[in-house]
PDB file of N, CA and C in Angstrom:
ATOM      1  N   UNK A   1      -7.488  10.561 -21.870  1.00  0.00           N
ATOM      2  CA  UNK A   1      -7.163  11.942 -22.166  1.00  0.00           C
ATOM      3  C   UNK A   1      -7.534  12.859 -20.999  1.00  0.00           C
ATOM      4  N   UNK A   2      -8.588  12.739 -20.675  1.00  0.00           N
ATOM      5  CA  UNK A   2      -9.088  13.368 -19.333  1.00  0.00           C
ATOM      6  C   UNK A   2      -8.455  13.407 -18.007  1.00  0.00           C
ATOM      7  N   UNK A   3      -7.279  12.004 -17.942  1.00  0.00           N
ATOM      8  CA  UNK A   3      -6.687  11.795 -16.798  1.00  0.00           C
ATOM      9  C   UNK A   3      -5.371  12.681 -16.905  1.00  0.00           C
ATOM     10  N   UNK A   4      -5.219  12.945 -18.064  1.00  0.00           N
ATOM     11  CA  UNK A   4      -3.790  13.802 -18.680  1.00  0.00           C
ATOM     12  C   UNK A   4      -3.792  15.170 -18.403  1.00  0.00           C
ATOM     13  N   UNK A   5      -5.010  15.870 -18.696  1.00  0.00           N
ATOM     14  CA  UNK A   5      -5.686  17.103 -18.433  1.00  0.00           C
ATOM     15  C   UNK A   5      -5.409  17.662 -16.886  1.00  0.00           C
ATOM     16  N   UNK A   6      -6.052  16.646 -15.835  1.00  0.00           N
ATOM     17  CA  UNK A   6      -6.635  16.771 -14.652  1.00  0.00           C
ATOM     18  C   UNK A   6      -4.813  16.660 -13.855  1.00  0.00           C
ATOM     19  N   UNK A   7      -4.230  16.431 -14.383  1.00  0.00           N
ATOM     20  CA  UNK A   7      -2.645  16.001 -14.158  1.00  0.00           C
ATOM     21  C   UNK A   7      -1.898  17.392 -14.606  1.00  0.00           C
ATOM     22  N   UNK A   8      -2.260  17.921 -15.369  1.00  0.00           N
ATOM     23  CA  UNK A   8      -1.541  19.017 -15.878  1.00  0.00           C
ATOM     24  C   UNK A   8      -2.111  19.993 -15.494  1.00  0.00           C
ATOM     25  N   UNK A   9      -3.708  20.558 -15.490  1.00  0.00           N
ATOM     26  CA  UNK A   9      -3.946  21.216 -14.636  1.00  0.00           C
ATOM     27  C   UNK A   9      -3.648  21.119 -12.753  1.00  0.00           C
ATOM     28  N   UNK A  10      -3.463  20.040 -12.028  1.00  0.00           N
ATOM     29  CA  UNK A  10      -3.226  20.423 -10.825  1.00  0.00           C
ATOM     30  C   UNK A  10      -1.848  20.456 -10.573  1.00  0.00           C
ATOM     31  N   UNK A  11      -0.467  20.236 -11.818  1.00  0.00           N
ATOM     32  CA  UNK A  11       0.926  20.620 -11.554  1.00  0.00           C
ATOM     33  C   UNK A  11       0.577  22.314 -11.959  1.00  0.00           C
ATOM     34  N   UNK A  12      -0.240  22.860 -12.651  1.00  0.00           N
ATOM     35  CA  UNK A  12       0.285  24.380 -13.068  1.00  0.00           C
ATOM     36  C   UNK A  12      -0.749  24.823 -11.359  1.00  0.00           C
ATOM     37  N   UNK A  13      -1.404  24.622 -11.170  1.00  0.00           N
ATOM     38  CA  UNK A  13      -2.062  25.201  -9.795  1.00  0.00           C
ATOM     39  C   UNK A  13      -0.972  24.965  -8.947  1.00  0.00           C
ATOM     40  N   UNK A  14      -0.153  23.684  -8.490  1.00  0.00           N
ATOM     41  CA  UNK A  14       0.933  23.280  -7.719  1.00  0.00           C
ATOM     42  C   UNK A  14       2.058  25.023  -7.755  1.00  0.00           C
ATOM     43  N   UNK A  15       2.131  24.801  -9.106  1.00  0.00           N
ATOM     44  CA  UNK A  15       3.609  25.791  -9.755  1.00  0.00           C
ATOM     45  C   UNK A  15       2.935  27.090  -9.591  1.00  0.00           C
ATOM     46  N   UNK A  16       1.234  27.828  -9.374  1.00  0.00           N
ATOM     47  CA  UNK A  16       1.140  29.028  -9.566  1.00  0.00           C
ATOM     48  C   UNK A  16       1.123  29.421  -7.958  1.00  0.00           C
ATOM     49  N   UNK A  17       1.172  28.374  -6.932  1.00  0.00           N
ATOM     50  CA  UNK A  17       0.649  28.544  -5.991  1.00  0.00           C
ATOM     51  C   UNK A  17       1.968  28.566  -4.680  1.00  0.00           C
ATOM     52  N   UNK A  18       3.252  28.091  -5.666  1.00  0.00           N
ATOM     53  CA  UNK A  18       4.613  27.615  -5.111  1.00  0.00           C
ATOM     54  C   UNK A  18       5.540  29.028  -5.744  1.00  0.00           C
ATOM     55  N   UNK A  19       5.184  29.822  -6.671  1.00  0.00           N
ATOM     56  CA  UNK A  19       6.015  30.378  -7.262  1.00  0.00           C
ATOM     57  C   UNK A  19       6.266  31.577  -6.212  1.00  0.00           C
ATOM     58  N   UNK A  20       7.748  32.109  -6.132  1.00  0.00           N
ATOM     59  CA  UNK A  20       8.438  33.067  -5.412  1.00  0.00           C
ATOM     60  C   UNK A  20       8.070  34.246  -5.434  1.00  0.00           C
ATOM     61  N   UNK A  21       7.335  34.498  -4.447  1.00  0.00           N
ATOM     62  CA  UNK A  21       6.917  36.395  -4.235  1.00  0.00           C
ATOM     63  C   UNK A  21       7.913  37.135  -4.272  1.00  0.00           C
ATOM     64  N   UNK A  22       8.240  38.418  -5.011  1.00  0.00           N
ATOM     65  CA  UNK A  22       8.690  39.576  -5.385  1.00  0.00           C
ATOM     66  C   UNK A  22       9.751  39.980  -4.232  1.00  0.00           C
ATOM     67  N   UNK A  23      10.516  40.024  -4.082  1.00  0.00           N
ATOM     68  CA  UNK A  23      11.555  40.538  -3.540  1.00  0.00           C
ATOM     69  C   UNK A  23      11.752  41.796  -2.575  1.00  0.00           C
ATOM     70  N   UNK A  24      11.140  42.176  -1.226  1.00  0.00           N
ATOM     71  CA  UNK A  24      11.085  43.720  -0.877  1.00  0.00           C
ATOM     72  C   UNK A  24      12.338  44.270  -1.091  1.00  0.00           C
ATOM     73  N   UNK A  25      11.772  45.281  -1.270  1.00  0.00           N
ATOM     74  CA  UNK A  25      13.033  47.055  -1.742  1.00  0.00           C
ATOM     75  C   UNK A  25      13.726  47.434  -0.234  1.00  0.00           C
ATOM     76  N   UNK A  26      15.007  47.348   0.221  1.00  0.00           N
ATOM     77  CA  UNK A  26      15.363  48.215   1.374  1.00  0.00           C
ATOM     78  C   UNK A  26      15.341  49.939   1.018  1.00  0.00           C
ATOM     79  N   UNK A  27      14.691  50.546   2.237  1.00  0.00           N
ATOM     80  CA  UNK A  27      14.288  52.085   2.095  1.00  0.00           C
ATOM     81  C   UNK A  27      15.887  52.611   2.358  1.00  0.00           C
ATOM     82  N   UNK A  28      15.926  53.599   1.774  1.00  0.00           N
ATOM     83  CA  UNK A  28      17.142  54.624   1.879  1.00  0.00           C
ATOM     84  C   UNK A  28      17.592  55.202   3.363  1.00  0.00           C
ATOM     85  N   UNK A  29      18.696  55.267   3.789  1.00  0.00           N
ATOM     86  CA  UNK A  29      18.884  55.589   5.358  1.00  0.00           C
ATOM     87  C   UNK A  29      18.102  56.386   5.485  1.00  0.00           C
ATOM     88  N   UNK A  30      17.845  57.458   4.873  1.00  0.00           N
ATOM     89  CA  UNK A  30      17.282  59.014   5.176  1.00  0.00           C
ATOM     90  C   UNK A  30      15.743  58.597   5.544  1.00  0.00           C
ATOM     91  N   UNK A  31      15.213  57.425   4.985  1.00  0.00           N
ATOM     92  CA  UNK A  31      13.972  57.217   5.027  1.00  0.00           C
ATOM     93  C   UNK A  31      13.355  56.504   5.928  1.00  0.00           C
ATOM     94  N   UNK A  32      14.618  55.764   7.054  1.00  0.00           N
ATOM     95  CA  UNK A  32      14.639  54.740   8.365  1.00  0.00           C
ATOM     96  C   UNK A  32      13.133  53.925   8.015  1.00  0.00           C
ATOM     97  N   UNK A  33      13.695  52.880   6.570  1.00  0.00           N
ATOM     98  CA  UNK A  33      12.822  51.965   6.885  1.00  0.00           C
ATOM     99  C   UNK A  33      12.812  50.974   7.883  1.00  0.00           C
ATOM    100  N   UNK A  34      11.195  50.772   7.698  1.00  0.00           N
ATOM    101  CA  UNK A  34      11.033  49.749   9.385  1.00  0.00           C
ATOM    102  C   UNK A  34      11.710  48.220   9.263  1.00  0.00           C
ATOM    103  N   UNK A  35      12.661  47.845  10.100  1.00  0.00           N
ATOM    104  CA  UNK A  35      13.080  46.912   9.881  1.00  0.00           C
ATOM    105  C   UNK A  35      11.940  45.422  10.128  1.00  0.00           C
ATOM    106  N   UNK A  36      11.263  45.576  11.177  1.00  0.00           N
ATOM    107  CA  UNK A  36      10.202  44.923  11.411  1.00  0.00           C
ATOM    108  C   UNK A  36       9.046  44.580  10.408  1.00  0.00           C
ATOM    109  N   UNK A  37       9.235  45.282   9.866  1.00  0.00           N
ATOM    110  CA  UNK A  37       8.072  45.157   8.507  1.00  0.00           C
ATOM    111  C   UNK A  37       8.772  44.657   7.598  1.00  0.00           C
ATOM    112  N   UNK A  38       9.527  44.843   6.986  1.00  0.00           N
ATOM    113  CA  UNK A  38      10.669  44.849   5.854  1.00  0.00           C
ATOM    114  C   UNK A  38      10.525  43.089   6.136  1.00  0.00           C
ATOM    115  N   UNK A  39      11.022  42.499   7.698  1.00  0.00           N
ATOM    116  CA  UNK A  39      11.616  40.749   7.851  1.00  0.00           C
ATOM    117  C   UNK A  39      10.397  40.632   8.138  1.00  0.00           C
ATOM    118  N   UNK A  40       9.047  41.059   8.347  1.00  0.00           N
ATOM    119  CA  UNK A  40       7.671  40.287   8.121  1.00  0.00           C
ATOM    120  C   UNK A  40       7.198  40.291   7.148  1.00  0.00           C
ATOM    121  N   UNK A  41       7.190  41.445   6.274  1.00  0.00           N
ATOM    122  CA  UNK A  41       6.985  41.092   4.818  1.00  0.00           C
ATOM    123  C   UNK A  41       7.501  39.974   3.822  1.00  0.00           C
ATOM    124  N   UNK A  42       9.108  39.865   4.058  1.00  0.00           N
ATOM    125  CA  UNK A  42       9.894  38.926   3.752  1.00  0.00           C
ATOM    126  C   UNK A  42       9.185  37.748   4.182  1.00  0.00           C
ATOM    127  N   UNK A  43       8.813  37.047   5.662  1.00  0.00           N
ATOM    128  CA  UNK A  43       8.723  35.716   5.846  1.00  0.00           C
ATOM    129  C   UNK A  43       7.154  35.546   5.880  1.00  0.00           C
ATOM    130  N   UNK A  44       6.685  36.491   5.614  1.00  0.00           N
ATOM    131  CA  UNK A  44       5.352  36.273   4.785  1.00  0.00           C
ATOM    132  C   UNK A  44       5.225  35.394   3.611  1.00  0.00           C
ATOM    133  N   UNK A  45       5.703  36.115   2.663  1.00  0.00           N
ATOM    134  CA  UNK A  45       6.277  35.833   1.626  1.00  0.00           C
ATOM    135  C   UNK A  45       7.308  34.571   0.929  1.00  0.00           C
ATOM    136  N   UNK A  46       7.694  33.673   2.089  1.00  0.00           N
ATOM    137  CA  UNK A  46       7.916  32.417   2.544  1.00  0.00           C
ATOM    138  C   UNK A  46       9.787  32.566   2.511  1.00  0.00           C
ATOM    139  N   UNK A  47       9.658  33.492   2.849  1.00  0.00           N
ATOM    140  CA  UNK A  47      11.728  33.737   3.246  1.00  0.00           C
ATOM    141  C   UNK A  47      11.883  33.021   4.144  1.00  0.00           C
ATOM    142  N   UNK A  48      12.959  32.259   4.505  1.00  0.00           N
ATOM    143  CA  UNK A  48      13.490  32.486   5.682  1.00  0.00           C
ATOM    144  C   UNK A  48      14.659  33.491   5.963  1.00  0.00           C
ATOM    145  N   UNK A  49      14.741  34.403   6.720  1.00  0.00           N
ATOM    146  CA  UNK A  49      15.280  36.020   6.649  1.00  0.00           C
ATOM    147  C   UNK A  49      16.575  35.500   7.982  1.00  0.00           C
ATOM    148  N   UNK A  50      17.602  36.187   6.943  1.00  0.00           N
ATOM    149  CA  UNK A  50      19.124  36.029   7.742  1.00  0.00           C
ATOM    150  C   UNK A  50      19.240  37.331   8.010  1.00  0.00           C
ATOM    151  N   UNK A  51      19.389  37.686   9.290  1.00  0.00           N
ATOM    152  CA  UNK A  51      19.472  39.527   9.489  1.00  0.00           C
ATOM    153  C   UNK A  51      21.396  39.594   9.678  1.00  0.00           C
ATOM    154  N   UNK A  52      21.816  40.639   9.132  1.00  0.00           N
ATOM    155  CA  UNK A  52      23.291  41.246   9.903  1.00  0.00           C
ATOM    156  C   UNK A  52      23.166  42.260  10.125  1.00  0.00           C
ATOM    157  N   UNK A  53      23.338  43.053  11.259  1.00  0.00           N
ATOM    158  CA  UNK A  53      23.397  44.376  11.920  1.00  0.00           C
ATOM    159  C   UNK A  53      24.582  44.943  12.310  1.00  0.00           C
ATOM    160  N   UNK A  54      24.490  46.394  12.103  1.00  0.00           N
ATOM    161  CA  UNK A  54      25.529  47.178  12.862  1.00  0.00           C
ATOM    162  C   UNK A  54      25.287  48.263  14.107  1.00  0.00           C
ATOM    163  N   UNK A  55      25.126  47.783  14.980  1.00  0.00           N
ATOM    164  CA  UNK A  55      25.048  48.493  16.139  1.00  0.00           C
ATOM    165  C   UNK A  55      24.203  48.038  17.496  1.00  0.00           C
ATOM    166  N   UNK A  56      24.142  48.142  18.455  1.00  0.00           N
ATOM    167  CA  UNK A  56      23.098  47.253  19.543  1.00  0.00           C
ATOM    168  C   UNK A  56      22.043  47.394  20.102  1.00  0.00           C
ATOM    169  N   UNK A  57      21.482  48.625  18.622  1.00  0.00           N
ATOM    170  CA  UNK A  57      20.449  49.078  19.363  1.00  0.00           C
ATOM    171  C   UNK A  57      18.859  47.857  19.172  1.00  0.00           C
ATOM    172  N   UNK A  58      18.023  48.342  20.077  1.00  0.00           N
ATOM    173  CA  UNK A  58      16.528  47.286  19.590  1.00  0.00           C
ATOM    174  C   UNK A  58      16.041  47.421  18.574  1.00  0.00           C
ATOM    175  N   UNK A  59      15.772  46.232  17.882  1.00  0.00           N
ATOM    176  CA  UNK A  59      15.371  45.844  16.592  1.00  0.00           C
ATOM    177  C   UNK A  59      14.328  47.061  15.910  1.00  0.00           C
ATOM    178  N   UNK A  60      13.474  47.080  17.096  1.00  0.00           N
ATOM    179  CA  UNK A  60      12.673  48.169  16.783  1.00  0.00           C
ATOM    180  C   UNK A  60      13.215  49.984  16.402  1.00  0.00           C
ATOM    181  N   UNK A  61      14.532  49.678  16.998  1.00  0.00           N
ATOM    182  CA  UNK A  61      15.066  51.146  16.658  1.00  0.00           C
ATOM    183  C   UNK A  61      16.276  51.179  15.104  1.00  0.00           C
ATOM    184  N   UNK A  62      16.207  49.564  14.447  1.00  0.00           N
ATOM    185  CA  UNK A  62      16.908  49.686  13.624  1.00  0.00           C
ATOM    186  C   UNK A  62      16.068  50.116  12.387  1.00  0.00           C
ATOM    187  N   UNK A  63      17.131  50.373  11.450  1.00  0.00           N
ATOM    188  CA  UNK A  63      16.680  50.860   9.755  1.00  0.00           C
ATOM    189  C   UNK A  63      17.180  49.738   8.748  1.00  0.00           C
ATOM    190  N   UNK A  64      16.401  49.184   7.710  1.00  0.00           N
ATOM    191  CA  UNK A  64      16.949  48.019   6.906  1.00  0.00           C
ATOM    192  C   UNK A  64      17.931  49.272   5.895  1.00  0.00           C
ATOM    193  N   UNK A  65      19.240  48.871   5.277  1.00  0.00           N
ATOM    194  CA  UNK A  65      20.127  49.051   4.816  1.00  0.00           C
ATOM    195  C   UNK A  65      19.845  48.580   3.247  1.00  0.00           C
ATOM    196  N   UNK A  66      19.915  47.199   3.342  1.00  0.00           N
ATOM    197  CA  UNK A  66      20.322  46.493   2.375  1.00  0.00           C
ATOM    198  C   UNK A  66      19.190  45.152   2.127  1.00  0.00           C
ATOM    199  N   UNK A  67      18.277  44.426   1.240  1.00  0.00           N
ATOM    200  CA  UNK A  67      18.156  43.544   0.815  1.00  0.00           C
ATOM    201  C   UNK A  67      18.840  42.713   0.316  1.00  0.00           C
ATOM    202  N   UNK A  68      19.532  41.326  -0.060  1.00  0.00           N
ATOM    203  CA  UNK A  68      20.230  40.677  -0.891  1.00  0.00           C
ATOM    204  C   UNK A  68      20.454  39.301  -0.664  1.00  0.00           C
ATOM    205  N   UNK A  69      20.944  39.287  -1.717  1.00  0.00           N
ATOM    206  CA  UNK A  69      21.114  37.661  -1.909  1.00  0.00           C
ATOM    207  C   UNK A  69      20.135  36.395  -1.683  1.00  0.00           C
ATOM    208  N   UNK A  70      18.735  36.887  -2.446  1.00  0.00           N
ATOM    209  CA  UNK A  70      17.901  35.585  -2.614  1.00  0.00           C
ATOM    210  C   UNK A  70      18.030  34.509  -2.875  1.00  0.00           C
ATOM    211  N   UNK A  71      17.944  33.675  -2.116  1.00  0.00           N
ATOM    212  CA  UNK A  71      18.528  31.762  -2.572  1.00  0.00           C
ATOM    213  C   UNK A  71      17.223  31.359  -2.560  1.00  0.00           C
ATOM    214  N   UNK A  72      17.102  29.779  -3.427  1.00  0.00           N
ATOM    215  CA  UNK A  72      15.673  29.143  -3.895  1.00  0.00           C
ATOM    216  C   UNK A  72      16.719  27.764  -4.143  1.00  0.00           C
ATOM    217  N   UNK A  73      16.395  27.027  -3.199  1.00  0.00           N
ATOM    218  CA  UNK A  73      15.974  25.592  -3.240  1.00  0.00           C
ATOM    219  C   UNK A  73      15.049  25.273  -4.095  1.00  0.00           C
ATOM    220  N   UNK A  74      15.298  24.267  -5.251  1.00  0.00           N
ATOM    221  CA  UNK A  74      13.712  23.801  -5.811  1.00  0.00           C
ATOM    222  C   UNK A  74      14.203  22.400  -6.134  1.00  0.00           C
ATOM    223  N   UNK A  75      13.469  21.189  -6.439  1.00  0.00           N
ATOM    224  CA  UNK A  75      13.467  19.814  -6.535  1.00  0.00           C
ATOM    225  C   UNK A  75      11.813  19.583  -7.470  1.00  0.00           C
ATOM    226  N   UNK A  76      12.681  18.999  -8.338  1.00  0.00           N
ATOM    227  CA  UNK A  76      11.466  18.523  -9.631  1.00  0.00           C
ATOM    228  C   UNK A  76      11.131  17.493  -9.019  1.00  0.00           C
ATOM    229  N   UNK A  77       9.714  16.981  -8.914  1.00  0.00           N
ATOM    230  CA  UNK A  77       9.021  16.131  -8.558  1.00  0.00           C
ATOM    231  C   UNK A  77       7.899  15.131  -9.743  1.00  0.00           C
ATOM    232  N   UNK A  78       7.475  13.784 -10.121  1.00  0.00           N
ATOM    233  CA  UNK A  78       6.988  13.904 -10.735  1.00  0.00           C
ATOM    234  C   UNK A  78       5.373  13.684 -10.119  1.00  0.00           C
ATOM    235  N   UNK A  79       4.594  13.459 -11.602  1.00  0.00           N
ATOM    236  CA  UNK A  79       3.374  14.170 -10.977  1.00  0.00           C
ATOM    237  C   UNK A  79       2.427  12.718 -12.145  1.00  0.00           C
ATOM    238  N   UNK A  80       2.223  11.759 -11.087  1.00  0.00           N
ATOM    239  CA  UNK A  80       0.982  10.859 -12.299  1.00  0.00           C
ATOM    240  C   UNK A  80       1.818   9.726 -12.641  1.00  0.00           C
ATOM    241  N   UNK A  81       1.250   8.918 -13.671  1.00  0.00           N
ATOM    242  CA  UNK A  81       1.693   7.739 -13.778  1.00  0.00           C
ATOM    243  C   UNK A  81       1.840   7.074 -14.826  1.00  0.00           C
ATOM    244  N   UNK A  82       2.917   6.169 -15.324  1.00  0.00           N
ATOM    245  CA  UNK A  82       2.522   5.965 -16.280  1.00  0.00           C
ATOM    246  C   UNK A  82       3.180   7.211 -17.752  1.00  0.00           C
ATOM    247  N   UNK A  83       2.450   7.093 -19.147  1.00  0.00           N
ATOM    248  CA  UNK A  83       2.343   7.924 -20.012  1.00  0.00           C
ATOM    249  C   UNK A  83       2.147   9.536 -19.566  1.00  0.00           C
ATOM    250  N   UNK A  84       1.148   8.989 -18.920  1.00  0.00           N
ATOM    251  CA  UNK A  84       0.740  10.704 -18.084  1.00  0.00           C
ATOM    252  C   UNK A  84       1.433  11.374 -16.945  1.00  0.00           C
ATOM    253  N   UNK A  85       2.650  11.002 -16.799  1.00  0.00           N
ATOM    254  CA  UNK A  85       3.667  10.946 -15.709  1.00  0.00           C
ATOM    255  C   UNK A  85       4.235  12.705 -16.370  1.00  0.00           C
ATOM    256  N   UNK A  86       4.162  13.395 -15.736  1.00  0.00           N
ATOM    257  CA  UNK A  86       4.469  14.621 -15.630  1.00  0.00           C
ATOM    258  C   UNK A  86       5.384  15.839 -14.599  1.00  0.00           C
ATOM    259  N   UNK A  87       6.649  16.395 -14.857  1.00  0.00           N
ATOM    260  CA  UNK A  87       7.407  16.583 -13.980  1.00  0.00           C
ATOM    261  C   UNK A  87       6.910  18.217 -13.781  1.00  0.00           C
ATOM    262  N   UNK A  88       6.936  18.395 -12.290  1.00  0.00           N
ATOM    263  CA  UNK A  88       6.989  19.832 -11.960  1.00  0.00           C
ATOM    264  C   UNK A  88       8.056  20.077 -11.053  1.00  0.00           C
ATOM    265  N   UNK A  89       8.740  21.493 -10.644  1.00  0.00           N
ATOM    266  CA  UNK A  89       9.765  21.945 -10.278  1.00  0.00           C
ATOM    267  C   UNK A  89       8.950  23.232  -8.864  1.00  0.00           C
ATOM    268  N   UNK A  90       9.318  22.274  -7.577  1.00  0.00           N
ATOM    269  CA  UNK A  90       8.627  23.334  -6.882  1.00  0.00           C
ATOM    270  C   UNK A  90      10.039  23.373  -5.992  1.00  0.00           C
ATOM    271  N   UNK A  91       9.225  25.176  -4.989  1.00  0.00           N
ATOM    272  CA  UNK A  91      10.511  25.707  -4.159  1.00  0.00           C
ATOM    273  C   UNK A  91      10.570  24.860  -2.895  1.00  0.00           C
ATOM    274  N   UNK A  92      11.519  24.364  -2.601  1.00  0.00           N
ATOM    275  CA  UNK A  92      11.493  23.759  -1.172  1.00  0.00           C
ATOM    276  C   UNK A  92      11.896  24.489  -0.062  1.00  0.00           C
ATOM    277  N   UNK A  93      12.806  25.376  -0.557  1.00  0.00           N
ATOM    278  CA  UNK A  93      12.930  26.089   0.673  1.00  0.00           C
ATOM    279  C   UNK A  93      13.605  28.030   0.236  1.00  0.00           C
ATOM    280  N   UNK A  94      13.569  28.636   0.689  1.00  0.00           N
ATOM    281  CA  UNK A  94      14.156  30.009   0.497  1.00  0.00           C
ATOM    282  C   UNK A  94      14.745  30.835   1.407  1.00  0.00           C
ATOM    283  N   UNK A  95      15.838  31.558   1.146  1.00  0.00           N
ATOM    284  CA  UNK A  95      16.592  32.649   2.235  1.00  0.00           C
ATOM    285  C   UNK A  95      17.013  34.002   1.360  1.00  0.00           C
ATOM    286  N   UNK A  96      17.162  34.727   2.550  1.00  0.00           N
ATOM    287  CA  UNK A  96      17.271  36.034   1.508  1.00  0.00           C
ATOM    288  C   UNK A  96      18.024  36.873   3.555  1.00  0.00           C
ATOM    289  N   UNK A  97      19.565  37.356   3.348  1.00  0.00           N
ATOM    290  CA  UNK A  97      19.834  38.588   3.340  1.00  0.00           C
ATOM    291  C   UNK A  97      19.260  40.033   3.884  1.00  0.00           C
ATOM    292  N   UNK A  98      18.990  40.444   5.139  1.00  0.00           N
ATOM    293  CA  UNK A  98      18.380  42.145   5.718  1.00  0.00           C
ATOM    294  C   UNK A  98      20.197  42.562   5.930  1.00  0.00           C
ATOM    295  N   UNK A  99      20.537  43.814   6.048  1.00  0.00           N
ATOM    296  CA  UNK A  99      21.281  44.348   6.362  1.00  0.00           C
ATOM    297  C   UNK A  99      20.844  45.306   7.136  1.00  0.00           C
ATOM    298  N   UNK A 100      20.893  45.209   8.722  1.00  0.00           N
ATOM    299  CA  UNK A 100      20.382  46.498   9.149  1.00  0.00           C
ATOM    300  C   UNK A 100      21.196  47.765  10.343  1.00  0.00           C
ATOM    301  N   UNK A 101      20.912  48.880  10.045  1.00  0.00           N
ATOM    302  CA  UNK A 101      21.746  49.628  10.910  1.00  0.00           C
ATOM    303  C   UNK A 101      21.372  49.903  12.124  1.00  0.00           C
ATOM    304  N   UNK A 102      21.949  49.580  13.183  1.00  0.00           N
ATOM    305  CA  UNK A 102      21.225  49.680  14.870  1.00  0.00           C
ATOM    306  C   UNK A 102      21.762  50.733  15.509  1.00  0.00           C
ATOM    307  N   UNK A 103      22.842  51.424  14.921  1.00  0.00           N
ATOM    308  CA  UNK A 103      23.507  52.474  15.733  1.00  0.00           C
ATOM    309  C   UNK A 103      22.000  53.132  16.570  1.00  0.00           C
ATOM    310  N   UNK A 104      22.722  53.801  17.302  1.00  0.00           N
ATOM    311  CA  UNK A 104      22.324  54.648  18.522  1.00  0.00           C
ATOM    312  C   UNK A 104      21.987  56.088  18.129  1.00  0.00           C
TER     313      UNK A 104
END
């Protein structure tokens, strides 16, 4: 019974420790959020961040537009052996979407 326990507690630590951080908000043009912060917050957060831009200016002079389209890879794995054989569902990989404006 004890081996069942110790199996189920370290898949929910696995799953609390794998689960997908919150999504950042893109700021309103008027508000020229920082695009730099916005795609470090993101790959903090374990994104891997697809940028599209409109204009040629430096990254540093762009404004994020748009957030979107979060994707999540996940693959159930099992966990133990036997009776006590237990399946968990972790993220393998993630992408997410910046839209940013570079005009001049």
């Amino acid at each position: 019974m004890r081996k069942g326990w110790g199996l189920a507690i370290t898949a929910a630590l696995i799953c609390v420790a794998l689960a997908p951080a919150g999504v950042a908000t893109a700021k309103p043009p008027g508000n020229r959020g920082n695009a730099y912060q916005t795609i470090g917050e993101l790959e903090a957060a374990g994104y891997n961040v697809v940028i599209d831009r409109v204009g040629s200016a430096p990254l540093g002079e762009c404004f994020v537009t748009n957030v979107r389209n979060p994707q999540q890879v996940t693959q159930t794995i099992p966990v133990g052996e036997g009776k006590y054989r237990e399946y968990i569902t972790v993220v393998t990989s993630q992408s997410i979407t910046v839209s940013l404006n570079c005009d001049v």
